[in-house]
N, C-alpha and C. Protein backbone atom coordinates (compact mmCIF):
# COMPACT_ATOMS: atom_id res chain seq x y z
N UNK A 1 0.84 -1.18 0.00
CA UNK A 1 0.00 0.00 0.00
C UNK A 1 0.88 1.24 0.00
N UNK A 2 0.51 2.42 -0.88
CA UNK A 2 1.80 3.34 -0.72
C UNK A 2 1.03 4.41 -0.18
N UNK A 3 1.52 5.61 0.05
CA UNK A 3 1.52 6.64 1.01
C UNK A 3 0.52 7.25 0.45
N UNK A 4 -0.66 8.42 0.73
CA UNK A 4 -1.01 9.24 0.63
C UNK A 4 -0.43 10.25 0.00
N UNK A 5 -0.66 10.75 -1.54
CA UNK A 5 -0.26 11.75 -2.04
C UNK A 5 -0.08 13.19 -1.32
N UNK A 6 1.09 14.09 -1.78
CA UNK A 6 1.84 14.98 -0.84
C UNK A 6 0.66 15.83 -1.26
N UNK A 7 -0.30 16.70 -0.20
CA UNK A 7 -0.83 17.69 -0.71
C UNK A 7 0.35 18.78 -0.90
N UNK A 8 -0.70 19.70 -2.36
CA UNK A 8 -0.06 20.82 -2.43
C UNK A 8 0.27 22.29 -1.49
N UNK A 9 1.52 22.75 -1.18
CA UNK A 9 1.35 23.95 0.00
C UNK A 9 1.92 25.36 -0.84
N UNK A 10 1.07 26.07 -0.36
CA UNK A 10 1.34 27.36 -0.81
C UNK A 10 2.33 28.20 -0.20
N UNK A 11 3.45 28.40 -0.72
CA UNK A 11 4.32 29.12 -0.63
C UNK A 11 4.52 30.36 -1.10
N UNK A 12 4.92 31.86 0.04
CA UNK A 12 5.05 33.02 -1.32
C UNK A 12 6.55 32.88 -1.54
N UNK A 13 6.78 33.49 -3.12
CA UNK A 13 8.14 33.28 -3.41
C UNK A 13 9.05 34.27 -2.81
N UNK A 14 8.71 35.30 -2.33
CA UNK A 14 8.67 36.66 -2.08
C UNK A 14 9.55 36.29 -0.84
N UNK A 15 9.24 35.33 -0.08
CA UNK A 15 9.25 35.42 1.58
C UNK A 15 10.98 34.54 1.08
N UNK A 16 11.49 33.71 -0.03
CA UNK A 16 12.66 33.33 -0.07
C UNK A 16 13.89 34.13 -0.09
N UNK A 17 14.87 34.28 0.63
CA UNK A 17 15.54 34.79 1.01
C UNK A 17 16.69 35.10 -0.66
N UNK A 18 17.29 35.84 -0.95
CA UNK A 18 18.07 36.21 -1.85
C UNK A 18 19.43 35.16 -1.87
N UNK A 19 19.92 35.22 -0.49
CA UNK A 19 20.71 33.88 -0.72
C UNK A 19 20.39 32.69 -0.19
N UNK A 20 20.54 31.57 -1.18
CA UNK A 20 20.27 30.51 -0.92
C UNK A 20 20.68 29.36 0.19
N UNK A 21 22.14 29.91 0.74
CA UNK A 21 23.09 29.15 1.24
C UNK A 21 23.45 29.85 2.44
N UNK A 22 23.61 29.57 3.54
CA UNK A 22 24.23 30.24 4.83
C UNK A 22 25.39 29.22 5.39
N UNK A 23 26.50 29.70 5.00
CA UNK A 23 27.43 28.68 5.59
C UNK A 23 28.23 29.74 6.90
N UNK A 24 28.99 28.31 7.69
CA UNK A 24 30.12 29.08 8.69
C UNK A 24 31.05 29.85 7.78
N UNK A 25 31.37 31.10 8.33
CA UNK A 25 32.74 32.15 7.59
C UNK A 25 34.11 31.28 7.40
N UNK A 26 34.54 31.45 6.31
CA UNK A 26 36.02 31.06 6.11
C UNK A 26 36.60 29.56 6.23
N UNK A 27 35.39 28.81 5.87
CA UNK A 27 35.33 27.45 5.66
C UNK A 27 34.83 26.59 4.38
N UNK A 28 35.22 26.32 3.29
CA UNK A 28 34.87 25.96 1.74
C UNK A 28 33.73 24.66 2.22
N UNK A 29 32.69 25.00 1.47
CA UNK A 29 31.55 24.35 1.08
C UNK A 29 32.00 22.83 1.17
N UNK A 30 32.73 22.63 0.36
CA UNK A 30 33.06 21.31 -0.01
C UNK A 30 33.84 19.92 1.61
N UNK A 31 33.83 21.10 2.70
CA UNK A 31 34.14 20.64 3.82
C UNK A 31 33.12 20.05 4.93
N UNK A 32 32.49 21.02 4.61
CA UNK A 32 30.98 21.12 5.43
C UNK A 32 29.82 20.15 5.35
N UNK A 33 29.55 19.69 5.86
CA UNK A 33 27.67 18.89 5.67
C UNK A 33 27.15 19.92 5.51
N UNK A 34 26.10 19.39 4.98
CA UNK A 34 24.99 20.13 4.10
C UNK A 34 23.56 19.75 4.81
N UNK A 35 23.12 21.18 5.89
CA UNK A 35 21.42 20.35 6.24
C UNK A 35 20.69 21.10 5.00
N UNK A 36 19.16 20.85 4.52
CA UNK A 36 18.00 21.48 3.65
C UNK A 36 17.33 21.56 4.50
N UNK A 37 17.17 22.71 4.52
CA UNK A 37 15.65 23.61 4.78
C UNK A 37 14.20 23.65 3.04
N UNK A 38 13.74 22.67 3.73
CA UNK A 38 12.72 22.80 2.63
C UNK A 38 12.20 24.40 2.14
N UNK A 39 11.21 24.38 1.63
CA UNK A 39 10.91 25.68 1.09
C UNK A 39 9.25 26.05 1.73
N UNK A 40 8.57 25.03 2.25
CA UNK A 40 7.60 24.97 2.85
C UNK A 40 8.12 24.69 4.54
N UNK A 41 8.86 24.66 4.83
CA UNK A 41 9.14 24.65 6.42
C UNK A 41 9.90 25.83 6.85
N UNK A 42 10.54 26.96 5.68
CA UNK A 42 10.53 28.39 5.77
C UNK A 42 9.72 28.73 6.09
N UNK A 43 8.33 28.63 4.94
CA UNK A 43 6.96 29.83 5.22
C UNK A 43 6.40 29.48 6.74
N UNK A 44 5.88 27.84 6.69
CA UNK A 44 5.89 27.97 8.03
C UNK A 44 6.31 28.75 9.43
N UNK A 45 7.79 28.50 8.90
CA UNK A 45 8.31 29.25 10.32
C UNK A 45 8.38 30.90 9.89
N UNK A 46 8.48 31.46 9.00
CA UNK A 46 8.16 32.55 8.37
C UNK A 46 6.55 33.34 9.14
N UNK A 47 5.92 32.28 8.79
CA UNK A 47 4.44 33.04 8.73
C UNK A 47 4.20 33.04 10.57
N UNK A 48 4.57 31.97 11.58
CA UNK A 48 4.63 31.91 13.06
C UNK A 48 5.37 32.66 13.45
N UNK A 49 6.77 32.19 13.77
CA UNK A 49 7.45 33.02 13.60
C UNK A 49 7.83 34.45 13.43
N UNK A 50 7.59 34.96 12.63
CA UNK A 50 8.10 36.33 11.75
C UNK A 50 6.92 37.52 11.83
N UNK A 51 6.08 36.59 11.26
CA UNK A 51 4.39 37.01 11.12
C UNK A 51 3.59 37.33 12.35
N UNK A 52 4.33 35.93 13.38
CA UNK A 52 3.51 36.01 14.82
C UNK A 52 1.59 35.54 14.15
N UNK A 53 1.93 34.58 13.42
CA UNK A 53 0.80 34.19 13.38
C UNK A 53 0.44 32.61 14.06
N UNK A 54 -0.64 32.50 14.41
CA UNK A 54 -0.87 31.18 15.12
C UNK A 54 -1.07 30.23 13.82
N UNK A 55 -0.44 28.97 14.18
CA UNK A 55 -0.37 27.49 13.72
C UNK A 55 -1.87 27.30 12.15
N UNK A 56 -2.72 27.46 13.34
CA UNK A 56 -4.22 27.58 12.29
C UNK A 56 -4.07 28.70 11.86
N UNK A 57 -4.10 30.11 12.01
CA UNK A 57 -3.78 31.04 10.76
C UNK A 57 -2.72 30.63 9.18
N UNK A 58 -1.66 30.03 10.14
CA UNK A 58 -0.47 29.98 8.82
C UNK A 58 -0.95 28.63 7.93
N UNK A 59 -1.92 27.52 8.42
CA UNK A 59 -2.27 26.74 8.18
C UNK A 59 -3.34 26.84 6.86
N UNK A 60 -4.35 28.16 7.32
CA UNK A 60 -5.19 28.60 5.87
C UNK A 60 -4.48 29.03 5.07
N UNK A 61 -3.55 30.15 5.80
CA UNK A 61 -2.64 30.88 4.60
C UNK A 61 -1.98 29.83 3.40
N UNK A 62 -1.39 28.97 4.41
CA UNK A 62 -0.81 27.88 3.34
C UNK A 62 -1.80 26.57 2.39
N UNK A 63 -2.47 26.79 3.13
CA UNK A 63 -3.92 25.76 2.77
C UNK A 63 -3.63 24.29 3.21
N UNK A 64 -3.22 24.33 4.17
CA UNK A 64 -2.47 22.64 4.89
C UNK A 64 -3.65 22.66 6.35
N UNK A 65 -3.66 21.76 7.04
CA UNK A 65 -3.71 21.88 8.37
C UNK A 65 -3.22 21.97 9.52
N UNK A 66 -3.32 22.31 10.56
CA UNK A 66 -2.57 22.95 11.61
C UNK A 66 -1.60 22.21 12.04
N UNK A 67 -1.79 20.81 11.98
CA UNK A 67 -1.15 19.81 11.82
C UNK A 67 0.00 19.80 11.39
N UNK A 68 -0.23 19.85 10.10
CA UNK A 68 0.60 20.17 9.32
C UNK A 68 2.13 21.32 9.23
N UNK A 69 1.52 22.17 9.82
CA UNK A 69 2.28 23.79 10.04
C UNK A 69 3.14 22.97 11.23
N UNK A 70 2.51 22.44 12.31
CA UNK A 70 3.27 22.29 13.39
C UNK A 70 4.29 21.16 12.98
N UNK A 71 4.01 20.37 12.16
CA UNK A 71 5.36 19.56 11.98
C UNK A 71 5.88 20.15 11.15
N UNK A 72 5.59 20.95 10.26
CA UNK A 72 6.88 21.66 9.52
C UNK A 72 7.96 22.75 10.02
N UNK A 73 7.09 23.61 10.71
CA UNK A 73 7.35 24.72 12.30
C UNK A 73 9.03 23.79 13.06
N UNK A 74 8.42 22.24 13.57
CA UNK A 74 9.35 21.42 14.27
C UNK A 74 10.50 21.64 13.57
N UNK A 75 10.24 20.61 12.39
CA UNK A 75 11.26 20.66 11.45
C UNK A 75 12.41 21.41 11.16
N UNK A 76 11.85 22.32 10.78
CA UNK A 76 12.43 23.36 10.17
C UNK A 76 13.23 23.92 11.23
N UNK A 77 12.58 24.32 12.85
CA UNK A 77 13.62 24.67 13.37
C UNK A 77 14.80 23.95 14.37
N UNK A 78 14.43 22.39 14.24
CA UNK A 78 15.74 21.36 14.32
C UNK A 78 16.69 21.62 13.62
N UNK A 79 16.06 22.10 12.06
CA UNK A 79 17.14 21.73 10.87
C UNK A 79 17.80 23.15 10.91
N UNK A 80 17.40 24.21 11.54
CA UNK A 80 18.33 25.49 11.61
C UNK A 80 18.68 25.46 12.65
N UNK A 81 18.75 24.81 14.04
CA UNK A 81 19.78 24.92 14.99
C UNK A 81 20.43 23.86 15.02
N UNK A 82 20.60 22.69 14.13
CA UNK A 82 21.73 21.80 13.99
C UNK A 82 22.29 22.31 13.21
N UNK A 83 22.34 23.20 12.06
CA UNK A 83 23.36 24.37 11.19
C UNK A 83 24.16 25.35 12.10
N UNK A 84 23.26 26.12 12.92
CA UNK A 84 23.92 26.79 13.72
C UNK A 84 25.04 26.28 15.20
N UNK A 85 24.60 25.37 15.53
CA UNK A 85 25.09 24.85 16.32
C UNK A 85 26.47 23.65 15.88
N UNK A 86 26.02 23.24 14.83
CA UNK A 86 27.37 22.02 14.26
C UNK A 86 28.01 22.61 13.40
N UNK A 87 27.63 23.75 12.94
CA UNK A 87 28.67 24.53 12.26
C UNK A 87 28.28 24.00 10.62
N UNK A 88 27.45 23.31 10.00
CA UNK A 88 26.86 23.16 8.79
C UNK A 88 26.36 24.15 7.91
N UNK A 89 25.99 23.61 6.82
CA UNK A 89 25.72 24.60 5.12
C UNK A 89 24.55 24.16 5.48
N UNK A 90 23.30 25.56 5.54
CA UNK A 90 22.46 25.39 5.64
C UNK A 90 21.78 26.06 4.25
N UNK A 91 21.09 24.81 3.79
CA UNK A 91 20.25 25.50 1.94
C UNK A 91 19.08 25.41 1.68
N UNK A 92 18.57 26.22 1.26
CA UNK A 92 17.18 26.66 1.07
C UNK A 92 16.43 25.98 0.15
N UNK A 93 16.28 24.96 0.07
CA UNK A 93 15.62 24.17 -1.45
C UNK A 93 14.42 25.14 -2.09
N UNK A 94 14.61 25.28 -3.42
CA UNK A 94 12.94 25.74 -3.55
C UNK A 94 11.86 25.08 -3.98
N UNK A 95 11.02 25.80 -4.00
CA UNK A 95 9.99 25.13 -4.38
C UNK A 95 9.28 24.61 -4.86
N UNK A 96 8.74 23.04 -4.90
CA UNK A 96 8.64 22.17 -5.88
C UNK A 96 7.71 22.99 -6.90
């Protein structure tokens, strides 16, 4: 039996940051692990976050459920304090 198709999430493109890549200073790419920050676990934390909007607000905005927001919310900010903290290339994937 296979998985439940990925619903679609609305992302603005607007809210993606200009650079794609945040690495530690004065250390070549090619040294580093590499975490991804999806492009939907930005807006998430973007729209809570940033926005100061609650879980079910960012949840219509994006058209997901609250559910939803909150595991991406998680996500997303595991995957930016194991960059900050281990010293990793943190990259912005975009959006499918």
């Amino acid at each position: 039996m296979s998985p439940r198709p990925r619903k679609p999430r609305k992302c603005c493109p607007s809210r993606r940051p200009a650079d794609h890549m945040f690495k530690p200073a004065g250390t070549p790419v090619s040294k580093l692990q590499v975490v991804e920050l999806e492009a939907d676990e930005l807006e998430a934390l973007s729209l809570c976050d940033r926005d100061a909007m609650t879980q079910a607000e960012a949840g219509e905005q994006m058209e997901v459920s609250r559910g939803t927001v909150q595991r991406l919310v998680t996500s997303g900010r595991k995957k930016i304090i194991e960059a900050l903290l281990s010293g990793h290339v943190l990259v912005i994937k975009p959006h499918d």
